[in-house]
Each structure stands twice: as structure tokens, then as C-alpha cells.
PDB file of N, CA and C in Angstrom:
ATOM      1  N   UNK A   1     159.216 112.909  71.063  1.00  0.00           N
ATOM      2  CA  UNK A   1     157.850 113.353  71.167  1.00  0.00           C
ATOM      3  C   UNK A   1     157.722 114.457  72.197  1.00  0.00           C
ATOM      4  N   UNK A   2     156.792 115.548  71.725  1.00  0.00           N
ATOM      5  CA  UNK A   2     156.333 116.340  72.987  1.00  0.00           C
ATOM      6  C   UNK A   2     155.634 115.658  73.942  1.00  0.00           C
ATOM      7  N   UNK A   3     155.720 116.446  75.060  1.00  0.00           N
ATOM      8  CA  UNK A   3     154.991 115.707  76.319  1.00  0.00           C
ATOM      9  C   UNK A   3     153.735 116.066  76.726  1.00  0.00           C
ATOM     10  N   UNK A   4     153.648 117.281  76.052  1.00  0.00           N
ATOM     11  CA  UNK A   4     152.415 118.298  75.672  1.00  0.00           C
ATOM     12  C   UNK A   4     151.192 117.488  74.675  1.00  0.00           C
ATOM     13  N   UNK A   5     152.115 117.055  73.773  1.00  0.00           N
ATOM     14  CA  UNK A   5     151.035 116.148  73.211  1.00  0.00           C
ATOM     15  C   UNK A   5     150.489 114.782  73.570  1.00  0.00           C
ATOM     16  N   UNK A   6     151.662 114.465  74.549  1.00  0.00           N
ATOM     17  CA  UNK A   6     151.102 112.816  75.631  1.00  0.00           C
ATOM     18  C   UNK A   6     150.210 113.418  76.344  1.00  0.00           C
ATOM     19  N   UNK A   7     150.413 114.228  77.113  1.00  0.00           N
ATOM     20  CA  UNK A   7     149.028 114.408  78.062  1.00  0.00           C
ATOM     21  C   UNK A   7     147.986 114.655  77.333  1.00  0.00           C
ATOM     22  N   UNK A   8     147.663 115.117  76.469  1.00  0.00           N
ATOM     23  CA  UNK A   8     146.300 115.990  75.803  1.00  0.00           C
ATOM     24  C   UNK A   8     145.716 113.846  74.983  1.00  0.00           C
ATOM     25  N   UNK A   9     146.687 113.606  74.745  1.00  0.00           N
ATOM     26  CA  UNK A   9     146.572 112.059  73.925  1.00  0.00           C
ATOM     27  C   UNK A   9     145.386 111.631  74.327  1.00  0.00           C
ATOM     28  N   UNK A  10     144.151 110.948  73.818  1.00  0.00           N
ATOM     29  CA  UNK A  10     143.157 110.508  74.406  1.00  0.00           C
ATOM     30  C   UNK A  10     143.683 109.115  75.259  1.00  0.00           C
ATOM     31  N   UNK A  11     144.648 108.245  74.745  1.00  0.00           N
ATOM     32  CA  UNK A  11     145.237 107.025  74.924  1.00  0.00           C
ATOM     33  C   UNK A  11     145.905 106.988  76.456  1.00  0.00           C
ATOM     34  N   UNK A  12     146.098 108.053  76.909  1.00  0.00           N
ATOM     35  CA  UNK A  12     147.208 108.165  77.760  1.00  0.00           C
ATOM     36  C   UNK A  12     146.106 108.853  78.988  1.00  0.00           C
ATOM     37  N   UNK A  13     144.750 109.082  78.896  1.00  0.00           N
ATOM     38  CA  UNK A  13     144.394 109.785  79.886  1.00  0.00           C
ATOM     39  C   UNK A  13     144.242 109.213  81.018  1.00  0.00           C
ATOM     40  N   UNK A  14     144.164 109.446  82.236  1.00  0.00           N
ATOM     41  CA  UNK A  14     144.288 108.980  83.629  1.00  0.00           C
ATOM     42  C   UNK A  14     142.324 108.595  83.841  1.00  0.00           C
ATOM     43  N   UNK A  15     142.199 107.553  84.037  1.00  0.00           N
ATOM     44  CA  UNK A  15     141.152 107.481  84.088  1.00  0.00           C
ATOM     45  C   UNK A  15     140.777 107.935  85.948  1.00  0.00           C
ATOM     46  N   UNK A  16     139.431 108.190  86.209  1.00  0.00           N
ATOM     47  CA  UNK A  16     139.415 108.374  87.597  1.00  0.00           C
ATOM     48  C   UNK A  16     138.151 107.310  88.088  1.00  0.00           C
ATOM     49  N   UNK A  17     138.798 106.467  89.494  1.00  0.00           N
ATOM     50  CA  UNK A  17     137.829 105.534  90.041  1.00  0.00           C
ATOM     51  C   UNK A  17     136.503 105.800  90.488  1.00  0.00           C
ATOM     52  N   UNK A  18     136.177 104.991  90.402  1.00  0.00           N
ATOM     53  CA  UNK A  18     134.770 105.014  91.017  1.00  0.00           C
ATOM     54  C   UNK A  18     134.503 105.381  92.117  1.00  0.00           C
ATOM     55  N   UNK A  19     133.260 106.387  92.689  1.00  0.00           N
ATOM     56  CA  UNK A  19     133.848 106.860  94.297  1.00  0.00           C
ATOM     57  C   UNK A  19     132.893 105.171  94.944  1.00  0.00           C
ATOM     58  N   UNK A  20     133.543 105.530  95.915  1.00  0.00           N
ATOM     59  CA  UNK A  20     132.819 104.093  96.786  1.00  0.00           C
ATOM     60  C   UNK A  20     132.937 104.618  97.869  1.00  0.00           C
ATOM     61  N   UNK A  21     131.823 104.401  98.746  1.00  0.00           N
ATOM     62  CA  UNK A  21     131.675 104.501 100.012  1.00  0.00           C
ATOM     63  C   UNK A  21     132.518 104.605 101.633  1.00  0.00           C
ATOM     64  N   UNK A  22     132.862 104.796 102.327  1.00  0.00           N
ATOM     65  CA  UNK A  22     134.501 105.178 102.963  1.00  0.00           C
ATOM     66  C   UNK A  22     134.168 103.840 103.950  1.00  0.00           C
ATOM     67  N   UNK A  23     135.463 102.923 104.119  1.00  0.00           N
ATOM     68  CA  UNK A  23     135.498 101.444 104.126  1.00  0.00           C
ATOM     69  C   UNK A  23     135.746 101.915 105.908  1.00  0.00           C
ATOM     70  N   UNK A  24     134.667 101.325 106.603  1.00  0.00           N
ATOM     71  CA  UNK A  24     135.604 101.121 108.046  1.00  0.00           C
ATOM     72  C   UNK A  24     136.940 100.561 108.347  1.00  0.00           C
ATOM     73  N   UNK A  25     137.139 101.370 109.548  1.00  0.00           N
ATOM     74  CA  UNK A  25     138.882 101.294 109.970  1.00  0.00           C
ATOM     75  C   UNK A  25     138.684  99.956 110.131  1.00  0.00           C
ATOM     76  N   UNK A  26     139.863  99.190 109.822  1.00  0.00           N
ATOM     77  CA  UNK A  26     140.620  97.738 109.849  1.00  0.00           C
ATOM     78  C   UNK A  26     139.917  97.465 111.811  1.00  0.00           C
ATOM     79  N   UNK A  27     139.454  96.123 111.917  1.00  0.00           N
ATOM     80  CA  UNK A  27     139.028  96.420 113.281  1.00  0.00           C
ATOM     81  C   UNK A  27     140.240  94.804 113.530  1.00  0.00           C
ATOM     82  N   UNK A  28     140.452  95.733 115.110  1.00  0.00           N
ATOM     83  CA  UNK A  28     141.283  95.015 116.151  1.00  0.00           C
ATOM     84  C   UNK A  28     141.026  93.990 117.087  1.00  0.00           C
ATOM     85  N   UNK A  29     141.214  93.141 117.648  1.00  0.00           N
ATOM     86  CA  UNK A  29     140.896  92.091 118.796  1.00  0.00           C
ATOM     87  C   UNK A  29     140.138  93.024 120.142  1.00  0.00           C
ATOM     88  N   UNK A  30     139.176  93.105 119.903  1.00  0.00           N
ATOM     89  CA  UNK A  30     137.975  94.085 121.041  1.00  0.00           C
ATOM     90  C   UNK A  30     138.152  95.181 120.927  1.00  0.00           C
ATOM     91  N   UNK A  31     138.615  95.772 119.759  1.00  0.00           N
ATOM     92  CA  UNK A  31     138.314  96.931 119.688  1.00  0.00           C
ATOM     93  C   UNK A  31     136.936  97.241 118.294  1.00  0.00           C
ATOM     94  N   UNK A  32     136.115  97.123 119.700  1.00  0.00           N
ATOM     95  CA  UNK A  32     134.434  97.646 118.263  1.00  0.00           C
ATOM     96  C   UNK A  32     134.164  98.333 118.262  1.00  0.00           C
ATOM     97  N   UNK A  33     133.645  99.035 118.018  1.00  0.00           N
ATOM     98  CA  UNK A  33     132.625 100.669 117.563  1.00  0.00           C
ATOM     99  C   UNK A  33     131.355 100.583 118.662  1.00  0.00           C
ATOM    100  N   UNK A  34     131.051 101.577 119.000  1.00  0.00           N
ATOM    101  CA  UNK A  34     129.459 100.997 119.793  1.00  0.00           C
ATOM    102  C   UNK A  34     128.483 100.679 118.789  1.00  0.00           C
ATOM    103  N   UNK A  35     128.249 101.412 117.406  1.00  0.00           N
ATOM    104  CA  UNK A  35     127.223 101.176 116.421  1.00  0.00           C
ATOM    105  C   UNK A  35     127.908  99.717 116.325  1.00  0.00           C
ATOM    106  N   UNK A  36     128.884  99.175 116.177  1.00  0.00           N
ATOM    107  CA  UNK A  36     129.155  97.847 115.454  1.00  0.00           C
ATOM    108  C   UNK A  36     128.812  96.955 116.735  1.00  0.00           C
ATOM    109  N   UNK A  37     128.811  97.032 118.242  1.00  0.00           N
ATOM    110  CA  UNK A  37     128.146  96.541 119.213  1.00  0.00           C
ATOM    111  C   UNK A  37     126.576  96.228 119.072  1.00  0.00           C
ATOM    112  N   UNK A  38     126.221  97.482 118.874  1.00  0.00           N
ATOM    113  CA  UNK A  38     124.852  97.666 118.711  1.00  0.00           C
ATOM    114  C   UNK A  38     123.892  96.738 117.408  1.00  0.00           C
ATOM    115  N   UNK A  39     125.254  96.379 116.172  1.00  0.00           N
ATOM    116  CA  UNK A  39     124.614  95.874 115.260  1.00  0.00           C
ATOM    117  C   UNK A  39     124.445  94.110 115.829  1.00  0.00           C
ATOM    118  N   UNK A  40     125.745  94.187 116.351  1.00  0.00           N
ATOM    119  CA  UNK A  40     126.005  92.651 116.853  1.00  0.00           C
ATOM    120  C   UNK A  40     124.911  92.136 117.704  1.00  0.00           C
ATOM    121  N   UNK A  41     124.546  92.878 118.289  1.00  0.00           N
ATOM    122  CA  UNK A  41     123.270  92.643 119.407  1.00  0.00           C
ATOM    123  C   UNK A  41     121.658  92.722 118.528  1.00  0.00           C
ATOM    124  N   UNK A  42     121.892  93.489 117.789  1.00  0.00           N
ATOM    125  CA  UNK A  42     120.700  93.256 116.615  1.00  0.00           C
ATOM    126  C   UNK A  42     120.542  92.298 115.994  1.00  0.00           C
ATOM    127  N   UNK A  43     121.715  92.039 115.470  1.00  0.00           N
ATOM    128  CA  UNK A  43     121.696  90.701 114.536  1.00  0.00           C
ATOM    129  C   UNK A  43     121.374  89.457 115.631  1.00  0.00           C
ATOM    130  N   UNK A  44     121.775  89.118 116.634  1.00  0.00           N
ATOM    131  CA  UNK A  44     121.748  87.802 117.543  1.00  0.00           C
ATOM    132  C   UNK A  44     120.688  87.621 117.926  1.00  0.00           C
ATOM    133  N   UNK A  45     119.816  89.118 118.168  1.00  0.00           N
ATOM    134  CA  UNK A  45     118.541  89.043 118.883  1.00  0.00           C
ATOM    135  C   UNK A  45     117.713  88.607 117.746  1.00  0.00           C
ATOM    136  N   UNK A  46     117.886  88.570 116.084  1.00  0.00           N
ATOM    137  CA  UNK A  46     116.836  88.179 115.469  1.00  0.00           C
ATOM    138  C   UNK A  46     117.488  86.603 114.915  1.00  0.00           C
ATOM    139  N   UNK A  47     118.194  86.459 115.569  1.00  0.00           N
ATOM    140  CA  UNK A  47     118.188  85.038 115.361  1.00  0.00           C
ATOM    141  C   UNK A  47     119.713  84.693 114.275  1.00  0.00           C
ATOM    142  N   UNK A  48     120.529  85.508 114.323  1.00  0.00           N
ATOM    143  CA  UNK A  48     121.868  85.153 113.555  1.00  0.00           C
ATOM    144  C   UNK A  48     123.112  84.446 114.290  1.00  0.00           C
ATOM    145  N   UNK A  49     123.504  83.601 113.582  1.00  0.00           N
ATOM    146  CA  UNK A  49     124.645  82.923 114.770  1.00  0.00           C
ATOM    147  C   UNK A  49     126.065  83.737 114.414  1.00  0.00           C
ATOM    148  N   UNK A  50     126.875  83.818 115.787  1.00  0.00           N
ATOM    149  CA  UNK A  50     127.976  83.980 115.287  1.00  0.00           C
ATOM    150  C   UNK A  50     128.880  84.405 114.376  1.00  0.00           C
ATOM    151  N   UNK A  51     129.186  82.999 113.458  1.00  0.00           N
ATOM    152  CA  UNK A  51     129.371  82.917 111.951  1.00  0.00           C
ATOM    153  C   UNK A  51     128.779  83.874 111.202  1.00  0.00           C
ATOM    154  N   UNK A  52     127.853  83.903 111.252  1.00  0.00           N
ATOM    155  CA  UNK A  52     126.795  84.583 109.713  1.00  0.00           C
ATOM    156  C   UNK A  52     127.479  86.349 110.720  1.00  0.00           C
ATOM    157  N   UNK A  53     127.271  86.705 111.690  1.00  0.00           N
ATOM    158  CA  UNK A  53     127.686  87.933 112.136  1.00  0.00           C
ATOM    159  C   UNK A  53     128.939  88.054 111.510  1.00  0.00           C
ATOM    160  N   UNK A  54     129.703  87.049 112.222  1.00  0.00           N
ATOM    161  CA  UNK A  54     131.178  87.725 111.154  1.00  0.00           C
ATOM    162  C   UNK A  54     131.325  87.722 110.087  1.00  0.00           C
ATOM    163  N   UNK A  55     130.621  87.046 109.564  1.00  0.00           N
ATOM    164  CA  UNK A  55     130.274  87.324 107.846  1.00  0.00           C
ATOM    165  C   UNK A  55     129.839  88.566 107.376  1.00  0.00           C
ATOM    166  N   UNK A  56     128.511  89.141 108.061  1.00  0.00           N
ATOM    167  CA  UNK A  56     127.854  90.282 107.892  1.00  0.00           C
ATOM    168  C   UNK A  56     128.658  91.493 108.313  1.00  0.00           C
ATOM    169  N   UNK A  57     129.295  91.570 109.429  1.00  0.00           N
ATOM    170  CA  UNK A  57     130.195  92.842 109.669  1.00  0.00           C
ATOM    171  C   UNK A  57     131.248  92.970 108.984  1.00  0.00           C
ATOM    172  N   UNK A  58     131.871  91.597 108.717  1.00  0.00           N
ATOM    173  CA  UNK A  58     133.326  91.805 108.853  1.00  0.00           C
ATOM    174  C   UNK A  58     133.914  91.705 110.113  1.00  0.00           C
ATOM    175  N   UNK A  59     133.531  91.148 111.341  1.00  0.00           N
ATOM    176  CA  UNK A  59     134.086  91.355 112.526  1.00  0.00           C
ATOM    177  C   UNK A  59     134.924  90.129 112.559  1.00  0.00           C
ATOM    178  N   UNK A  60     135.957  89.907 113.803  1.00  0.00           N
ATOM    179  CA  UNK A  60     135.901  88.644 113.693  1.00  0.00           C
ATOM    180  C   UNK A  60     135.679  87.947 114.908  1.00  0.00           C
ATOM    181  N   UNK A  61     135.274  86.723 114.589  1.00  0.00           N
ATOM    182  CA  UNK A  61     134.190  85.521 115.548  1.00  0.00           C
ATOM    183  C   UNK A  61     134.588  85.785 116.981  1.00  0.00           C
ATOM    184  N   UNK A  62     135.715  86.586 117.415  1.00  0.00           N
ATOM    185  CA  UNK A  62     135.965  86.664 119.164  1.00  0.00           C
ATOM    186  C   UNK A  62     135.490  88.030 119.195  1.00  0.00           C
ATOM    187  N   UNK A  63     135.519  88.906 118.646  1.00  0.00           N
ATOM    188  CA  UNK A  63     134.956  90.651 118.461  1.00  0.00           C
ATOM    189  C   UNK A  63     133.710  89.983 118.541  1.00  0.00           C
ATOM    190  N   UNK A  64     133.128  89.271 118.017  1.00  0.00           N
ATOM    191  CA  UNK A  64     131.234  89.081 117.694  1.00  0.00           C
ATOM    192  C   UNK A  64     131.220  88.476 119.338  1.00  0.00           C
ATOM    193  N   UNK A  65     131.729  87.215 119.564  1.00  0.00           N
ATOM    194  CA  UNK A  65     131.721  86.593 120.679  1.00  0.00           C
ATOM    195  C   UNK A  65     131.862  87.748 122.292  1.00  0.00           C
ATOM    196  N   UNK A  66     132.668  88.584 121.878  1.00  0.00           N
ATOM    197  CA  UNK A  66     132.869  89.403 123.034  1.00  0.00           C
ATOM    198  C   UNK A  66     131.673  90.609 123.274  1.00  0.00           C
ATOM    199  N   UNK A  67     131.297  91.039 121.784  1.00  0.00           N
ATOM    200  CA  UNK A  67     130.585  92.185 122.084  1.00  0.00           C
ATOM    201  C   UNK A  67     128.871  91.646 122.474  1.00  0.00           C
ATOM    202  N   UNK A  68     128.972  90.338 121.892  1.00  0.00           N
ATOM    203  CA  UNK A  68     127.432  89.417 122.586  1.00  0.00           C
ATOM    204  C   UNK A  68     128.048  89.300 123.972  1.00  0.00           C
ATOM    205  N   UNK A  69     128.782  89.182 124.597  1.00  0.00           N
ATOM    206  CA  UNK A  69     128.853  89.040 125.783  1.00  0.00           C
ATOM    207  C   UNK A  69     129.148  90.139 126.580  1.00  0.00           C
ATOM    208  N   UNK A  70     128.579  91.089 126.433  1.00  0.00           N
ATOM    209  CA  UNK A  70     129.125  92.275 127.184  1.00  0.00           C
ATOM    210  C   UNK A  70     128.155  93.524 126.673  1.00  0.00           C
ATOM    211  N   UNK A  71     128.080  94.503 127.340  1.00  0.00           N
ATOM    212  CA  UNK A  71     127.072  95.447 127.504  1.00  0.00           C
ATOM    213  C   UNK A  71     127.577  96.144 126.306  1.00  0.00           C
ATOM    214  N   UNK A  72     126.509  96.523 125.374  1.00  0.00           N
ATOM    215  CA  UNK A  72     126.724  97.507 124.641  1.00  0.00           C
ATOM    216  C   UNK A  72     127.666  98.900 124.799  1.00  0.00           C
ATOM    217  N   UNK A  73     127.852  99.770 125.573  1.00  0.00           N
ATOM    218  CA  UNK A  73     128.018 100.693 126.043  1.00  0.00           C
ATOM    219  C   UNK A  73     129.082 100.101 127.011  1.00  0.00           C
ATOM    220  N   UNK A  74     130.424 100.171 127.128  1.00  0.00           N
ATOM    221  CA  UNK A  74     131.273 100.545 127.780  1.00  0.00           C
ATOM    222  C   UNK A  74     130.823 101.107 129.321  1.00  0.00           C
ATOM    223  N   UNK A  75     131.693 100.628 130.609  1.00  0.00           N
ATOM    224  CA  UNK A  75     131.118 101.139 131.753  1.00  0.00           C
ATOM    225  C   UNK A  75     132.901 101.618 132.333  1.00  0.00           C
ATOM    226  N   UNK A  76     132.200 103.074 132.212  1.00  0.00           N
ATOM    227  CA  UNK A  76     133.476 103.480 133.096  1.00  0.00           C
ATOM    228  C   UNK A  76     133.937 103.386 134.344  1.00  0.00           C
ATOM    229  N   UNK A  77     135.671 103.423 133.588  1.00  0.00           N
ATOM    230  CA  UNK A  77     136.251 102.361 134.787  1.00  0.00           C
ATOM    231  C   UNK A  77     136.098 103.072 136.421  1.00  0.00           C
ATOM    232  N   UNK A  78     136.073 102.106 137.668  1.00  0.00           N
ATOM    233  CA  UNK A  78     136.088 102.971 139.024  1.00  0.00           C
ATOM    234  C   UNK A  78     137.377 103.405 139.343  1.00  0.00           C
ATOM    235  N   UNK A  79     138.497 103.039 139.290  1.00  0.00           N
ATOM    236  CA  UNK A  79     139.427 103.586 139.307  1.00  0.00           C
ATOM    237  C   UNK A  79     140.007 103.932 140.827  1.00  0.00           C
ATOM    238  N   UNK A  80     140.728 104.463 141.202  1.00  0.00           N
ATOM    239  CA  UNK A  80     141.179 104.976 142.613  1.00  0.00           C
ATOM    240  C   UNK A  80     140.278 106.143 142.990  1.00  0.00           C
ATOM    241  N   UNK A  81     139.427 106.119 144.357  1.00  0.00           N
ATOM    242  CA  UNK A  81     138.851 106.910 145.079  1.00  0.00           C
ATOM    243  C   UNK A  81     139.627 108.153 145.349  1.00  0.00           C
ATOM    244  N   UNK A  82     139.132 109.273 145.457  1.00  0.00           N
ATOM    245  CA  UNK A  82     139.813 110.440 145.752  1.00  0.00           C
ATOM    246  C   UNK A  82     139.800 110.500 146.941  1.00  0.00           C
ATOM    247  N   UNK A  83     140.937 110.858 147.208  1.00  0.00           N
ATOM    248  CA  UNK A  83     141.243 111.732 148.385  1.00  0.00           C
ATOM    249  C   UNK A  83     140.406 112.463 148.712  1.00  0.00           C
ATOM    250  N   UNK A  84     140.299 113.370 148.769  1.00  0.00           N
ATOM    251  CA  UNK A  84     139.312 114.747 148.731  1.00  0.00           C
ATOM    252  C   UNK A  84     137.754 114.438 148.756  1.00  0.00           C
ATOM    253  N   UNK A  85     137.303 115.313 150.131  1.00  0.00           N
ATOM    254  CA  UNK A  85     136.264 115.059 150.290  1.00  0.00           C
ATOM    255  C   UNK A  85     135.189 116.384 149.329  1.00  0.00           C
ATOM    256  N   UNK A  86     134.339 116.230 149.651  1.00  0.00           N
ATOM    257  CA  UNK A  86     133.406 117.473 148.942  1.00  0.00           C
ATOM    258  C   UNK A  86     133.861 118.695 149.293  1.00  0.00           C
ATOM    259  N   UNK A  87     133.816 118.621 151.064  1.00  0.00           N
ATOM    260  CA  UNK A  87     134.249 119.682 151.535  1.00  0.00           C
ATOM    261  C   UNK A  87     135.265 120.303 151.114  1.00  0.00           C
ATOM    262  N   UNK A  88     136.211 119.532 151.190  1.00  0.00           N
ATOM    263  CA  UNK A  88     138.058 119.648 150.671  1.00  0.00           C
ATOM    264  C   UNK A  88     137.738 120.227 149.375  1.00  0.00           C
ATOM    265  N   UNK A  89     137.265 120.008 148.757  1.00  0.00           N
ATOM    266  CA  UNK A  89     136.912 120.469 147.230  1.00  0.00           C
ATOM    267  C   UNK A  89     136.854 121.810 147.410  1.00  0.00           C
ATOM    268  N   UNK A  90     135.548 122.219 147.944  1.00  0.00           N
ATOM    269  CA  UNK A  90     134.901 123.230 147.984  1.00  0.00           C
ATOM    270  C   UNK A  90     135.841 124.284 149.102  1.00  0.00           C
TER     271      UNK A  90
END
């Protein structure tokens, strides 16, 4: 058989998927998103437990547990004081 005539074949055509929506990255042991913080704190404040959160995100129950326990927003770290005074700077 030609191969010319397999491709053109109605039988043989490549069908193309359905587009769907772009799936959030695979999430890690505390590693959340701030929007996915932000949802977690939404959802608890109207009255969702836990469970039903990790149900609803996809998170899982220590990600939900951690980001209810902890400030939305990340606080940057203090770190080692500089040397250098203003002056020294300047």
C-alpha cells in the first residue's frame, strides 16, 4: 500500500483532544501558591473543614493544615545583620 493513501484515509486520521484548561503544578509538602493560601483561608473562614479543603483544592490535609496555620503571605527571612552601617554604605 501507499502511505500517501494511509494518511489522506479517513480511518487512520489522528484525531485531536479536547483543549482543557492548564492543570496546576503537582503540589509538594508546603509548597503552596499564595492564591492556593489565600483560597485555603477562604474556604475555612466560611465554614469548610479540612477534609472537604483537600478535596476542593487538591491539596493535601498537612498543605491545608499548614497554610490555616500560618500567614498567608510568606515573611521574609531576617537573616544575618550587616556589617555595614548606613554611613559605611554611603
Amino acid at each position: 500500500m501507499d502511505t500517501a493513501n494511509l494518511q489522506n484515509s479517513p480511518l487512520i486520521r489522528p484525531q485531536t483532544p479536547p483543549s482543557l484548561p492548564p492543570s496546576p503544578p503537582p503540589s509538594t509538602a508546603n509548597e503552596t501558591t499564595r492564591d492556593q493560601r489565600i483560597q485555603v483561608h477562604t474556604l475555612r473562614n466560611i465554614g469548610f473543614t479540612y477534609k472537604q479543603i483537600h478535596q476542593q483544592l487538591g491539596l493535601t490535609y498537612d498543605q491545608v493544615q499548614y497554610a490555616v496555620n500560618h500567614q498567608v503571605t510568606l515573611q521574609k527571612r531576617k537573616g544575618r545583620p550587616s556589617k555595614l552601617t548606613l554611613e559605611d554604605i554611603n
